[in-house]
N, C-alpha and C. Protein backbone atom coordinates (compact mmCIF):
# COMPACT_ATOMS: atom_id res chain seq x y z
N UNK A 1 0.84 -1.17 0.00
CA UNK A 1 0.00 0.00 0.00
C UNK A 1 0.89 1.24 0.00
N UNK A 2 0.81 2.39 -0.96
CA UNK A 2 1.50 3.29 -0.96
C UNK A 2 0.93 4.53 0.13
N UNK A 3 2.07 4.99 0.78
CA UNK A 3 1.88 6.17 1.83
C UNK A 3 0.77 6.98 1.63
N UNK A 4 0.53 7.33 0.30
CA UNK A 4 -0.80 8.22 0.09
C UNK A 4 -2.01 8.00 0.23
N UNK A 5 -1.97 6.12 -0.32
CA UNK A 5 -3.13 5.82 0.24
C UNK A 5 -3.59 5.40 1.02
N UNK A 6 -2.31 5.40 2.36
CA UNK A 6 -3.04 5.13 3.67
C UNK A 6 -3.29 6.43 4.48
N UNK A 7 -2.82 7.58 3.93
CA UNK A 7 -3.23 8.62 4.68
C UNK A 7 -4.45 8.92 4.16
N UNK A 8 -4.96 8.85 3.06
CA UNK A 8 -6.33 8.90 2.38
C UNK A 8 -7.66 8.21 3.09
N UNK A 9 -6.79 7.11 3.45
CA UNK A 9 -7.85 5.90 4.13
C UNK A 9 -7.71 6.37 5.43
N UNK A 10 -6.91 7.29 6.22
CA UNK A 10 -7.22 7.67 7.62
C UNK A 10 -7.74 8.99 7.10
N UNK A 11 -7.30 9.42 6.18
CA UNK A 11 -8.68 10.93 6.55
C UNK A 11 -10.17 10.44 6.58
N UNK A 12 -10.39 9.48 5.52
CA UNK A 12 -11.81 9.18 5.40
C UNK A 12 -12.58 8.63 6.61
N UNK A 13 -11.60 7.72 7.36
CA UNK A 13 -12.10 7.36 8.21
C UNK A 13 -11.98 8.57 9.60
N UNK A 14 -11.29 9.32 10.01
CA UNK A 14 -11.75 10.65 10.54
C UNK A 14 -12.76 11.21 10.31
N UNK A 15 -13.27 11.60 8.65
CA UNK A 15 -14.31 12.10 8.43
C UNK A 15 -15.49 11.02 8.59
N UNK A 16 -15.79 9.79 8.86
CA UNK A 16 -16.44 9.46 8.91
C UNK A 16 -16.99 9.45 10.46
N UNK A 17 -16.11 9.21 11.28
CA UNK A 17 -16.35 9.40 12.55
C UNK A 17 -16.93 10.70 13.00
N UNK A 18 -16.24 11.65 12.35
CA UNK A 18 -16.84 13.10 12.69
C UNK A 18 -18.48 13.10 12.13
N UNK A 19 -18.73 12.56 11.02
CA UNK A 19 -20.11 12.49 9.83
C UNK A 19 -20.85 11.71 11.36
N UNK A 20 -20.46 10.60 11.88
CA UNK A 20 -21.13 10.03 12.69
C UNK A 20 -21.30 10.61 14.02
N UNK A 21 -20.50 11.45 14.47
CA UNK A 21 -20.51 12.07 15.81
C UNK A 21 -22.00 13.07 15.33
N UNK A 22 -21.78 14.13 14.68
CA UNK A 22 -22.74 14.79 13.99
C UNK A 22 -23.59 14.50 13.97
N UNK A 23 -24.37 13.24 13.22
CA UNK A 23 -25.54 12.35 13.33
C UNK A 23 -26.08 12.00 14.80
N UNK A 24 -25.13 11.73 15.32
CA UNK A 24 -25.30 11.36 17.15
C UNK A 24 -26.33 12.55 17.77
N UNK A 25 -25.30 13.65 17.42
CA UNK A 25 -25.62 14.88 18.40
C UNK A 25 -27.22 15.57 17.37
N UNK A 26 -27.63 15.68 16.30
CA UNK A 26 -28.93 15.68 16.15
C UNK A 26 -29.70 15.46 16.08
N UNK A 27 -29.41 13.36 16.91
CA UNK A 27 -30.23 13.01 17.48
C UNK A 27 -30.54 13.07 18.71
N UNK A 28 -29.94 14.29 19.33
CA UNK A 28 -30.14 14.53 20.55
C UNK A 28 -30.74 16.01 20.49
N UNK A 29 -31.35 15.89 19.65
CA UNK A 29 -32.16 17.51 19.62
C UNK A 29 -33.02 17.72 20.51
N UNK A 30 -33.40 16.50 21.33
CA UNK A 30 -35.09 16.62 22.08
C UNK A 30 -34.51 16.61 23.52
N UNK A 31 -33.27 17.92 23.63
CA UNK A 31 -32.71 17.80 25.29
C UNK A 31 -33.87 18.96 25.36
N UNK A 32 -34.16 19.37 26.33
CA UNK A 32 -34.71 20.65 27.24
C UNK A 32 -34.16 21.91 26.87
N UNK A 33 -34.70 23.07 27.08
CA UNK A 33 -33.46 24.17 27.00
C UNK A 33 -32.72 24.41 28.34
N UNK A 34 -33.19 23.58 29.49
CA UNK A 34 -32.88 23.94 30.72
C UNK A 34 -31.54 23.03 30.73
N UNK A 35 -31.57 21.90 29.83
CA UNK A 35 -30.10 21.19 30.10
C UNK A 35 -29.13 21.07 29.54
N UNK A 36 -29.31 22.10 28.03
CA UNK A 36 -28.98 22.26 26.93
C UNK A 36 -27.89 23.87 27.70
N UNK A 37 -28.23 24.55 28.45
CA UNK A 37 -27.73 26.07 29.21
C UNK A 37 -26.72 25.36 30.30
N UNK A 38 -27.35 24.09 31.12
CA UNK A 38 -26.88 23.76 32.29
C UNK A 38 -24.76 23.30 32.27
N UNK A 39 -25.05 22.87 30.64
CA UNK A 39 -23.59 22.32 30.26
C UNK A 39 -22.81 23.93 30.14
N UNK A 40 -21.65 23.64 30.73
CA UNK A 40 -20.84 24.82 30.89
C UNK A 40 -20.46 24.36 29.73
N UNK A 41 -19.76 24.00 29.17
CA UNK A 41 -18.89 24.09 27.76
C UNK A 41 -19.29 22.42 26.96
N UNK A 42 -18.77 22.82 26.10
CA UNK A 42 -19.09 21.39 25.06
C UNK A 42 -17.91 20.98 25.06
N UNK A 43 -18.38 18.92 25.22
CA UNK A 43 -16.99 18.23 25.67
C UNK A 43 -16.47 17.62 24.10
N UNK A 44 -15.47 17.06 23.70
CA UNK A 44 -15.27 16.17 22.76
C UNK A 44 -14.14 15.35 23.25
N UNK A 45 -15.06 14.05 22.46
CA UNK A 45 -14.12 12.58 23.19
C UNK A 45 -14.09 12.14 21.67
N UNK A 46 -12.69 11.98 22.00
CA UNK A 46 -11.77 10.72 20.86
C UNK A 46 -12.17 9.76 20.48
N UNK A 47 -11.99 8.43 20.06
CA UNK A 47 -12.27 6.85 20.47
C UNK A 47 -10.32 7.13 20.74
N UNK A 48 -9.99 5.27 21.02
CA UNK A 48 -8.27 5.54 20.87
C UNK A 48 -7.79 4.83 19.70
N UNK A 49 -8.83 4.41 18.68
CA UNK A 49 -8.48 4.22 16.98
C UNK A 49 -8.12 5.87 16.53
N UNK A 50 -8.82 6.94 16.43
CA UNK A 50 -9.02 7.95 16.06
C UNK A 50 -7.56 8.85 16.73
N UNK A 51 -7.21 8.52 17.83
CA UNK A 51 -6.18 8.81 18.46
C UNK A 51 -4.76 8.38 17.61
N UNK A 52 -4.67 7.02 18.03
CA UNK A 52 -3.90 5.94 16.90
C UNK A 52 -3.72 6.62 15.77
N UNK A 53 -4.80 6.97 15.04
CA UNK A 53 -4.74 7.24 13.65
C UNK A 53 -4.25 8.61 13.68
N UNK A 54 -4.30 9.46 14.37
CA UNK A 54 -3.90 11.35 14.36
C UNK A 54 -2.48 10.96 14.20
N UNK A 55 -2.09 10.07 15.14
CA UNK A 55 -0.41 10.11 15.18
C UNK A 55 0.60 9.30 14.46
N UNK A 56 -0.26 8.58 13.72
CA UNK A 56 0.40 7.93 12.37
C UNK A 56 0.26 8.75 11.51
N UNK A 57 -0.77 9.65 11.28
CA UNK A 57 -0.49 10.42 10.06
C UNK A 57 0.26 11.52 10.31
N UNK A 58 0.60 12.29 11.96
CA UNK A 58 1.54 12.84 12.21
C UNK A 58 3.32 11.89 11.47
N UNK A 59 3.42 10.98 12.23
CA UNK A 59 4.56 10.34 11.99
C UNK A 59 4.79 10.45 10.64
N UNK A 60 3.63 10.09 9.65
CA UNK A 60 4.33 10.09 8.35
C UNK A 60 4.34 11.25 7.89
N UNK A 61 3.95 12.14 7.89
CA UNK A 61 4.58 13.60 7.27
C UNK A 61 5.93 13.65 7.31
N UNK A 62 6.90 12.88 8.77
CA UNK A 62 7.97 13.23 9.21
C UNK A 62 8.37 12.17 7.96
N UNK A 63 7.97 11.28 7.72
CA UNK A 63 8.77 9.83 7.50
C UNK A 63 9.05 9.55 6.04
N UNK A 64 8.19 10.37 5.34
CA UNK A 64 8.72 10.20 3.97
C UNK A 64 10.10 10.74 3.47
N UNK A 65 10.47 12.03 4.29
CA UNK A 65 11.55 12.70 3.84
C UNK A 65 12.85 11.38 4.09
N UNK A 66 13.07 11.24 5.19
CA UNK A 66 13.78 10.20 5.97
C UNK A 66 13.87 9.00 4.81
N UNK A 67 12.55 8.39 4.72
CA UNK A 67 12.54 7.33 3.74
C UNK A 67 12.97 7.33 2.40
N UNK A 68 12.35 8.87 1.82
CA UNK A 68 12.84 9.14 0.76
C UNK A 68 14.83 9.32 -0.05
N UNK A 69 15.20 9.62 1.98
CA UNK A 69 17.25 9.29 1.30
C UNK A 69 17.21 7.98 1.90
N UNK A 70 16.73 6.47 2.52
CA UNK A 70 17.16 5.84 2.72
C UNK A 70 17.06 4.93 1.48
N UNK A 71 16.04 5.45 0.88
CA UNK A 71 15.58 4.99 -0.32
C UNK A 71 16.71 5.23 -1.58
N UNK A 72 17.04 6.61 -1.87
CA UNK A 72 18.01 6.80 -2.39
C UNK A 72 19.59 6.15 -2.17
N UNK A 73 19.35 5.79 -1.07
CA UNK A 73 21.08 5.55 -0.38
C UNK A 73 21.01 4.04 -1.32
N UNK A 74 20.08 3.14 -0.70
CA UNK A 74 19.99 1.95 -1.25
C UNK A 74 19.77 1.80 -2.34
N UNK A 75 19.32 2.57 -3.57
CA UNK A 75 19.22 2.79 -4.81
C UNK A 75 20.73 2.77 -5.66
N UNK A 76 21.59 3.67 -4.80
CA UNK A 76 22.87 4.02 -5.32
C UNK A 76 23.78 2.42 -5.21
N UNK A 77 23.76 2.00 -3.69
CA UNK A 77 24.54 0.95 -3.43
C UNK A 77 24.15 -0.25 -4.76
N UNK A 78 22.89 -0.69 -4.65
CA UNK A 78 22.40 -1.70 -5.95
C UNK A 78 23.18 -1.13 -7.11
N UNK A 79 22.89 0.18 -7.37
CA UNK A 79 23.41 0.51 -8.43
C UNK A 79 25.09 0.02 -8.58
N UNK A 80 25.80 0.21 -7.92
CA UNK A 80 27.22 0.13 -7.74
C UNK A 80 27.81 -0.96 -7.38
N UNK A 81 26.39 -2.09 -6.92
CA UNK A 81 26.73 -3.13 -6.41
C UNK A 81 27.46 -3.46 -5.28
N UNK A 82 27.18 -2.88 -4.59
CA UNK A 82 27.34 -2.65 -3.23
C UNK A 82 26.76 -3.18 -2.52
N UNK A 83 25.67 -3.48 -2.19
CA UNK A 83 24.71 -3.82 -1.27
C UNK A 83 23.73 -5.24 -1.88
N UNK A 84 24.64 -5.83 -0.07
CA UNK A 84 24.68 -7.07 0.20
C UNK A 84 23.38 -7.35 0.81
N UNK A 85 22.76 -8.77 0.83
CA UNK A 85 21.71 -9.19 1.74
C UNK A 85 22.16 -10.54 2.38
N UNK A 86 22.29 -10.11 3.82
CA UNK A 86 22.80 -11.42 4.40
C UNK A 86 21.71 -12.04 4.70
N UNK A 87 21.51 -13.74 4.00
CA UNK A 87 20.67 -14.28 4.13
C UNK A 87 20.38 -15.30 5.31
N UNK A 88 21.15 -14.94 5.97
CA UNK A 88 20.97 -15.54 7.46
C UNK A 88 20.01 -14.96 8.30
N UNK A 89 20.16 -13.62 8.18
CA UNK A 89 19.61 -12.42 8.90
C UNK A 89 18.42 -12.64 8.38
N UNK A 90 18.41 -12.17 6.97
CA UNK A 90 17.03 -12.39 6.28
C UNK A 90 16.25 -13.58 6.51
N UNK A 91 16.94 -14.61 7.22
CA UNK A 91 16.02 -16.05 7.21
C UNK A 91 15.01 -15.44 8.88
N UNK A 92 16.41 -15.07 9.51
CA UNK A 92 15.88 -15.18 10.53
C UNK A 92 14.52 -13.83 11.36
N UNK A 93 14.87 -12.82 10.47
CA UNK A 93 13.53 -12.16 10.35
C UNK A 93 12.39 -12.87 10.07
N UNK A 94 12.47 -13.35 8.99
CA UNK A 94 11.39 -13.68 8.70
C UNK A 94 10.75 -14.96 9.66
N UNK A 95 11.45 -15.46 9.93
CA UNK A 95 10.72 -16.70 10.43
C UNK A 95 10.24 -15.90 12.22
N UNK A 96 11.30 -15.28 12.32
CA UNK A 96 10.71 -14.44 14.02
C UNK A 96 9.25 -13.71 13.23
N UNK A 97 9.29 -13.12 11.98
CA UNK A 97 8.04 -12.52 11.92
C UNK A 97 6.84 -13.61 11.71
N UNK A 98 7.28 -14.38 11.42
CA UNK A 98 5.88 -15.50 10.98
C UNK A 98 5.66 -15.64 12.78
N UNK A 99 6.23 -15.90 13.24
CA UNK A 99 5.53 -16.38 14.73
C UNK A 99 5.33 -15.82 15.75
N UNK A 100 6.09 -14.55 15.66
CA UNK A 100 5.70 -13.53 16.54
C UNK A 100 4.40 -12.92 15.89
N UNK A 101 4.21 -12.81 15.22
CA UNK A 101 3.35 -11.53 14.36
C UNK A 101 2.27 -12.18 13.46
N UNK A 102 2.01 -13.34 13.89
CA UNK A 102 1.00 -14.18 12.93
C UNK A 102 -0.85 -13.63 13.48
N UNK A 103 -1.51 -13.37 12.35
CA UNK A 103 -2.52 -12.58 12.45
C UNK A 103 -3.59 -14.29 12.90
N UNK A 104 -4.05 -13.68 14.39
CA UNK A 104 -5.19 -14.63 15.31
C UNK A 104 -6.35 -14.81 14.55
């Protein structure tokens, strides 16, 4: 999945939450005016997906630049033939990722 379109897929889903908060609150049109005055200020609550999601799309603003020379660095080395993959390492990622990280 490319970076753009997961920030795409967290705005939508922000805006959808907000589309749904919205819906919530005008179904609460039938408060009183007496309890509607009584609230000192208007509250807003998060979920902690919506949270989650603010600060991944914070992070990646930072992360493309970063990615974008590590990307280059490793571009050059292939190019020059430079850059090695130790396949030991590589075995052993992967197999720690299959069993640590296997989806329940």
């Amino acid at each position: 999945m490319k970076i753009n379109d997961l920030t795409h897929n967290i705005s939508k889903m922000a805006n959808t939450e907000t589309a749904a908060n919205r819906q919530k609150d005008e179904g609460n049109t039938t408060k009183s005016a007496a309890e509607k005055t009584s609230q000192a200020a208007e509250r807003v609550e998060l979920s902690n997906a919506s949270v989650e999601y603010s600060n991944a799309a914070e992070k990646m603003e930072v992360a493309p630049v970063e990615r974008a020379e590590k990307i280059e660095s490793l571009r050059m080395k292939i190019k020059s033939d430079e850059y090695f993959v130790d396949s030991t390492k590589l075995a052993e990622k992967i197999v720690n990722d299959t069993l640590f990280n296997a989806p329940e």
